[in-house]
N, C-alpha and C. Protein backbone atom coordinates (compact mmCIF):
# COMPACT_ATOMS: atom_id res chain seq x y z
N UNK A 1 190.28 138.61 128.12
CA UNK A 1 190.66 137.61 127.14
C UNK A 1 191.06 138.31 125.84
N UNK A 2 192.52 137.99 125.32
CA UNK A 2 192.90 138.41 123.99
C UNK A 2 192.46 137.30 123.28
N UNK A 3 192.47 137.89 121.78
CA UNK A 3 192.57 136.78 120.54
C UNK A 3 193.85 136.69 120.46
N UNK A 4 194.57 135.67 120.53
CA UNK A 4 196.11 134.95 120.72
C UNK A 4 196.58 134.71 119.14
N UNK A 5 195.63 133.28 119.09
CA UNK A 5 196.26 132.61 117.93
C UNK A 5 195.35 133.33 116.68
N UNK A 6 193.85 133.04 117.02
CA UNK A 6 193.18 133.59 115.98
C UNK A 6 191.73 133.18 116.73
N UNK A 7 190.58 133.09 116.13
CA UNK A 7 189.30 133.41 116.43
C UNK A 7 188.33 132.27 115.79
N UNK A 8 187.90 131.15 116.48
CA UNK A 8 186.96 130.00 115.92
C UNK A 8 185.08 130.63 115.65
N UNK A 9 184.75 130.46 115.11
CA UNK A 9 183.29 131.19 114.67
C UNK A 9 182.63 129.67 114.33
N UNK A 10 181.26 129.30 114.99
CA UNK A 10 180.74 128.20 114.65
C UNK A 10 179.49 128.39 113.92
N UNK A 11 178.63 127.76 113.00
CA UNK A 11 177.69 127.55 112.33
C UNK A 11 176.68 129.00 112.46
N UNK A 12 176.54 129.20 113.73
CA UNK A 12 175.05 130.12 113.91
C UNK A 12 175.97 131.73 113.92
N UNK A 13 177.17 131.86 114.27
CA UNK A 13 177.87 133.17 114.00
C UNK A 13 178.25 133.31 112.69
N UNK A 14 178.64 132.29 111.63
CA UNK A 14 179.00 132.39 110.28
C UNK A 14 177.63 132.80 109.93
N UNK A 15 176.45 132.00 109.82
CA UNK A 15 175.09 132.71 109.15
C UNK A 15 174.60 134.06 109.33
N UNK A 16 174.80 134.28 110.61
CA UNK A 16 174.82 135.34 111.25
C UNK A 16 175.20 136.39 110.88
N UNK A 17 176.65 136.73 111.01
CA UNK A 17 177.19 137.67 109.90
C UNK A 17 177.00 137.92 108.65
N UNK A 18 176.88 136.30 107.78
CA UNK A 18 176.53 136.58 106.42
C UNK A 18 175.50 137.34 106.45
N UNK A 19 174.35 137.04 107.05
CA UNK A 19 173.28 137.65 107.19
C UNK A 19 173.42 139.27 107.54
N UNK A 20 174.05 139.64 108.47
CA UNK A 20 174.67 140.83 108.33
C UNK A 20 175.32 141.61 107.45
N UNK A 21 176.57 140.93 106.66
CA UNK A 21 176.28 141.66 104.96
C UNK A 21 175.65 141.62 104.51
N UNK A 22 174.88 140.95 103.85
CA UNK A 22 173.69 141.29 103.68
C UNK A 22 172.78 142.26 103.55
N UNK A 23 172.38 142.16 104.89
CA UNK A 23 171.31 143.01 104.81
C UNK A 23 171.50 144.75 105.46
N UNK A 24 172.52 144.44 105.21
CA UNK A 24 173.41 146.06 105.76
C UNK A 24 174.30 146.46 105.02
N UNK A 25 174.11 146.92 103.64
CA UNK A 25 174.50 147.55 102.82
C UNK A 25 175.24 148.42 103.25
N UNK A 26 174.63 150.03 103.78
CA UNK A 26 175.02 150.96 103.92
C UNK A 26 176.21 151.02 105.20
N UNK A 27 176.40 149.98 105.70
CA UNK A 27 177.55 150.15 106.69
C UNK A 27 178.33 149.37 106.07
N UNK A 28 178.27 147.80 104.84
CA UNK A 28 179.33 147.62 104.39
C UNK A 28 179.96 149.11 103.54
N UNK A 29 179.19 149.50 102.84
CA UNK A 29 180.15 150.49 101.88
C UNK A 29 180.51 151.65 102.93
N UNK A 30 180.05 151.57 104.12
CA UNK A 30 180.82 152.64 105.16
C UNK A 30 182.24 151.81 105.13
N UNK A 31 182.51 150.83 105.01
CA UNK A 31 183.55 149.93 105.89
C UNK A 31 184.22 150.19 104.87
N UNK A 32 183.66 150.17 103.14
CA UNK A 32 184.92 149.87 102.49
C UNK A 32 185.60 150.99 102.66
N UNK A 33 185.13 152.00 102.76
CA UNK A 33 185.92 153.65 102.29
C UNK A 33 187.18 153.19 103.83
N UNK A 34 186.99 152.30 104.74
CA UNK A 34 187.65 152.30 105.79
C UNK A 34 189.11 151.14 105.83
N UNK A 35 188.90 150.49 104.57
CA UNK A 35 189.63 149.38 104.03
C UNK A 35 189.41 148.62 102.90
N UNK A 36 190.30 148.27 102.65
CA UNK A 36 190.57 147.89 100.99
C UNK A 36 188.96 146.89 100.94
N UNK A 37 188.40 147.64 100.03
CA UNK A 37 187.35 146.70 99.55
C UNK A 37 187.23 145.51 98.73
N UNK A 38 188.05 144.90 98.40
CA UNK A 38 188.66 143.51 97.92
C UNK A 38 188.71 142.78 99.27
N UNK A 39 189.48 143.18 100.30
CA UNK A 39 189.60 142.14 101.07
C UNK A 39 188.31 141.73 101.88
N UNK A 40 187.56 143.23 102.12
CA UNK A 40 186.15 143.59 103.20
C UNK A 40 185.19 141.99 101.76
N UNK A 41 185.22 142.15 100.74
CA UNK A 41 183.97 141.20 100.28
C UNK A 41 184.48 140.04 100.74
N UNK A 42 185.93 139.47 100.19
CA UNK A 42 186.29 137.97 100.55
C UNK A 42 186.26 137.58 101.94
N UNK A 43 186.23 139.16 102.73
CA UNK A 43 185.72 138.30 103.94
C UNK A 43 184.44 137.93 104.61
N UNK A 44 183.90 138.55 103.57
CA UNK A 44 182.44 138.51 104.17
C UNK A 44 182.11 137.13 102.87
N UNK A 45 182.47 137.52 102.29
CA UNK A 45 181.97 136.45 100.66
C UNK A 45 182.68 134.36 101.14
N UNK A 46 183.35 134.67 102.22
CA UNK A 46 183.98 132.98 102.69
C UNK A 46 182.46 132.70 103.93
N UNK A 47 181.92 133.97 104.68
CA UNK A 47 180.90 133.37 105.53
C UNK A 47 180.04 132.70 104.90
N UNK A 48 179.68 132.71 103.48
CA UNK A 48 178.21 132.03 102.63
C UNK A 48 179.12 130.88 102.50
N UNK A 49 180.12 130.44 102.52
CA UNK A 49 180.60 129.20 102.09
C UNK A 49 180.58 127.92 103.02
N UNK A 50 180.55 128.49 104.46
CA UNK A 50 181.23 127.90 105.44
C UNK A 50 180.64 127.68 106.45
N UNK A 51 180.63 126.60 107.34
CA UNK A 51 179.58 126.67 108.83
C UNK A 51 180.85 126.47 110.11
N UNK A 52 181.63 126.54 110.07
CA UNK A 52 182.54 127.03 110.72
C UNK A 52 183.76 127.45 110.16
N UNK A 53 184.00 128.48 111.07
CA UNK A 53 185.71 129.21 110.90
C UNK A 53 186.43 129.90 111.39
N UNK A 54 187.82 129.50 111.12
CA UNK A 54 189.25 129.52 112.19
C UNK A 54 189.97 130.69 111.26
N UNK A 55 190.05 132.19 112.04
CA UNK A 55 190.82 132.70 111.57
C UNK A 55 191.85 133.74 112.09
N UNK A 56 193.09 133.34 111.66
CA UNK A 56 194.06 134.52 112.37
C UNK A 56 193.71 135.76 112.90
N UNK A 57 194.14 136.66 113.92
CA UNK A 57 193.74 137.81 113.87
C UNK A 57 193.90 138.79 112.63
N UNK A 58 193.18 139.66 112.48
CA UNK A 58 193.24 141.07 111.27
C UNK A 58 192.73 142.00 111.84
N UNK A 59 193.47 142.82 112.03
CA UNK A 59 192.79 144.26 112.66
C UNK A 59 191.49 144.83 112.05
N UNK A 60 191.59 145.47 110.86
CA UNK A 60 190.85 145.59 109.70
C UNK A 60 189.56 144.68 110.08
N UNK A 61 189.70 143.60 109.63
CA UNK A 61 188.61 142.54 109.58
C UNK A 61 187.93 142.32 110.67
N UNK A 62 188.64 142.54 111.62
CA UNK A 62 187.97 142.38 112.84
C UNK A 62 187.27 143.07 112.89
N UNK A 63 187.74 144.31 112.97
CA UNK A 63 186.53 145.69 113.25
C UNK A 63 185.63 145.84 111.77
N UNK A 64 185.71 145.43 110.88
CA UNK A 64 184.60 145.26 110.32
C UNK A 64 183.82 144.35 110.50
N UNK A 65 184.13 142.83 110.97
CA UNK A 65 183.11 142.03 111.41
C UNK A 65 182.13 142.43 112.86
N UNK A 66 182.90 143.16 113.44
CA UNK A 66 182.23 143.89 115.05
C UNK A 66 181.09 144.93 114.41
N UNK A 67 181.44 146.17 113.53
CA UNK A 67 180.81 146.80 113.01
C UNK A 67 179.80 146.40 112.27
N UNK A 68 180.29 145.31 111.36
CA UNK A 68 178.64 144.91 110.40
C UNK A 68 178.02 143.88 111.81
N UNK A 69 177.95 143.33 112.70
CA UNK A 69 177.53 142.62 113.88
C UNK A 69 176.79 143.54 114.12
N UNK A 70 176.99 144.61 114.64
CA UNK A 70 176.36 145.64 115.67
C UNK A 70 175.62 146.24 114.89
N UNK A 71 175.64 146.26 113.37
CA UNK A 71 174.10 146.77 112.57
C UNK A 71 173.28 145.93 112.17
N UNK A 72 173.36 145.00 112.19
CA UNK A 72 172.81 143.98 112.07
C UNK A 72 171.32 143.70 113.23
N UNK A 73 172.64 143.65 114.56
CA UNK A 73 171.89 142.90 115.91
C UNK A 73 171.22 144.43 116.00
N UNK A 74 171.53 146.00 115.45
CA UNK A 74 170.15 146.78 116.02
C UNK A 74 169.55 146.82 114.85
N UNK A 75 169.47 146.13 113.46
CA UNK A 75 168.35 145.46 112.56
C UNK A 75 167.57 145.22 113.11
N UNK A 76 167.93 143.91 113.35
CA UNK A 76 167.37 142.48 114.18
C UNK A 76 166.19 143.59 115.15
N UNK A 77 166.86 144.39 115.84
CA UNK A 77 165.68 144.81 117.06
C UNK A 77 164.82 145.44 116.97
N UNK A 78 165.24 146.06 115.51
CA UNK A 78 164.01 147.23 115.03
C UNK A 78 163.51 147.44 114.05
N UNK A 79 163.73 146.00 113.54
CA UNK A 79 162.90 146.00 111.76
C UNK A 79 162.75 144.50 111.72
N UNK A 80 162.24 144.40 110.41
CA UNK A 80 161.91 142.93 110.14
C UNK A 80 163.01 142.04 110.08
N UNK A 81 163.17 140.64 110.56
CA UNK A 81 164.13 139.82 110.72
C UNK A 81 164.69 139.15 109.15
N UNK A 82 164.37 139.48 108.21
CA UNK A 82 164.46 138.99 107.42
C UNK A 82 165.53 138.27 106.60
N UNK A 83 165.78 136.57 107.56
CA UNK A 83 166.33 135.48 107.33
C UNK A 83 165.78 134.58 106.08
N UNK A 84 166.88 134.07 105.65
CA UNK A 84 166.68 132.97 104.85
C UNK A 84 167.56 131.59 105.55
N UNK A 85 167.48 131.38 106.38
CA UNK A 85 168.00 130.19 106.69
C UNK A 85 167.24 129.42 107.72
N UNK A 86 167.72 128.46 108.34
CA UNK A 86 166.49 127.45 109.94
C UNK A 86 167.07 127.98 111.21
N UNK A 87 167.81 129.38 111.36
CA UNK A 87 167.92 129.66 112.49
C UNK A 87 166.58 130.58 112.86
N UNK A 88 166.58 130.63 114.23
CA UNK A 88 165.71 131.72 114.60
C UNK A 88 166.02 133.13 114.95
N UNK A 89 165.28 134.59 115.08
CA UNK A 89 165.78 135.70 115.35
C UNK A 89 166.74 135.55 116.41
N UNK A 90 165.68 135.14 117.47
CA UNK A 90 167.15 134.91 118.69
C UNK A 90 168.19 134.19 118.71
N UNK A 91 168.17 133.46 117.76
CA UNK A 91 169.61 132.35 117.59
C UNK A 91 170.40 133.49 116.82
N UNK A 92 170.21 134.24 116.08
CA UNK A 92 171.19 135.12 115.47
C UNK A 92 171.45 136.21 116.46
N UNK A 93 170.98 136.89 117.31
CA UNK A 93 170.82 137.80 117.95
C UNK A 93 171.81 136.85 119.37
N UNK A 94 172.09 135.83 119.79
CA UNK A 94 173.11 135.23 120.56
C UNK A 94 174.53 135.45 119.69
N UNK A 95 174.48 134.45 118.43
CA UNK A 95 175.35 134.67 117.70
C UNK A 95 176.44 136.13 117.17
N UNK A 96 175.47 137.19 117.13
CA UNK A 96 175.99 138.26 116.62
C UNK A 96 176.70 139.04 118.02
N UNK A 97 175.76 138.90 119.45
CA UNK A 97 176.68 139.41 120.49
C UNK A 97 178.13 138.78 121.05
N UNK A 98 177.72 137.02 120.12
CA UNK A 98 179.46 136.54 120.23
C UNK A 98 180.16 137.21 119.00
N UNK A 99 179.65 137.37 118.03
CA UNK A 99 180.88 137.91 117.29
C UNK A 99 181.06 139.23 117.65
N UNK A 100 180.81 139.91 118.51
CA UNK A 100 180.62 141.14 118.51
C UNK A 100 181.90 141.70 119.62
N UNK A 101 181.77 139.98 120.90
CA UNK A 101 182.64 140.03 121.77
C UNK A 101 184.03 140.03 121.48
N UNK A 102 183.47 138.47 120.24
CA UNK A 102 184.78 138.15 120.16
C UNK A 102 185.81 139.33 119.04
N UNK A 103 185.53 139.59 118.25
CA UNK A 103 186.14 140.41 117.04
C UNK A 103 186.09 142.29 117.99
N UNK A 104 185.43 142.44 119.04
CA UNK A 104 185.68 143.85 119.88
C UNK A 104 187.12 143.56 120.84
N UNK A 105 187.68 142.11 120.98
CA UNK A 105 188.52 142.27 121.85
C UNK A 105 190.28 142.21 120.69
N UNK A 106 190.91 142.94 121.94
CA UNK A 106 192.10 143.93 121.27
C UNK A 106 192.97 142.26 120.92
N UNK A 107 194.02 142.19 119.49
CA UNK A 107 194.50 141.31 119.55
C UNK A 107 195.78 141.63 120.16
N UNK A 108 196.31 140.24 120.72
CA UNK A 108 197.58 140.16 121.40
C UNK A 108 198.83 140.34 121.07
């Protein structure tokens, strides 16, 4: 499966990620040296806004949303969960292996 048109993200993957900037500093500022750091916050800075979202493909963005996912979900496995929202560890830990799928596959 390609991303075609663009990529739908629902409620528990938007928190999810936010939650992933967050609390993963040191791989966002890995990301920026990897792309314009203006665009890397607004994209992470629209997940606190939003409980779902539709967005075109971005190369860039993608692989930074896969990358902050995947430090996150080995957070999640090996340190404290430390959420602020009504999801649970494992509801983020589903969530983050969909964004992880979806934003790892090549766009079309």
């Amino acid at each position: 499966m390609k991303i075609v048109n663009g990529v739908n993200m629902n409620e528990e993957e938007c928190c999810a990620l936010a939650h992933a900037f967050a609390n993963n500093p040191e791989t966002v500022r890995d990301m920026c040296k990897l792309m314009d750091p203006e665009l890397l916050r607004k994209s992470a800075e629209i997940l606190l806004h939003t409980t779902r979202l539709f967005r075109p493909p971005h190369p860039e963005i993608d692989e930074a949303y896969a990358v902050v996912a995947t430090a996150e979900l080995k957070r999640l496995e090996t340190g404290l969960p430390n959420l602020r929202c009504v999801h649970t560890t494992e509801t983020h830990r589903i969530a983050l292996r969909s964004v992880i799928a979806k934003f790892s596959l090549p766009a079309a």
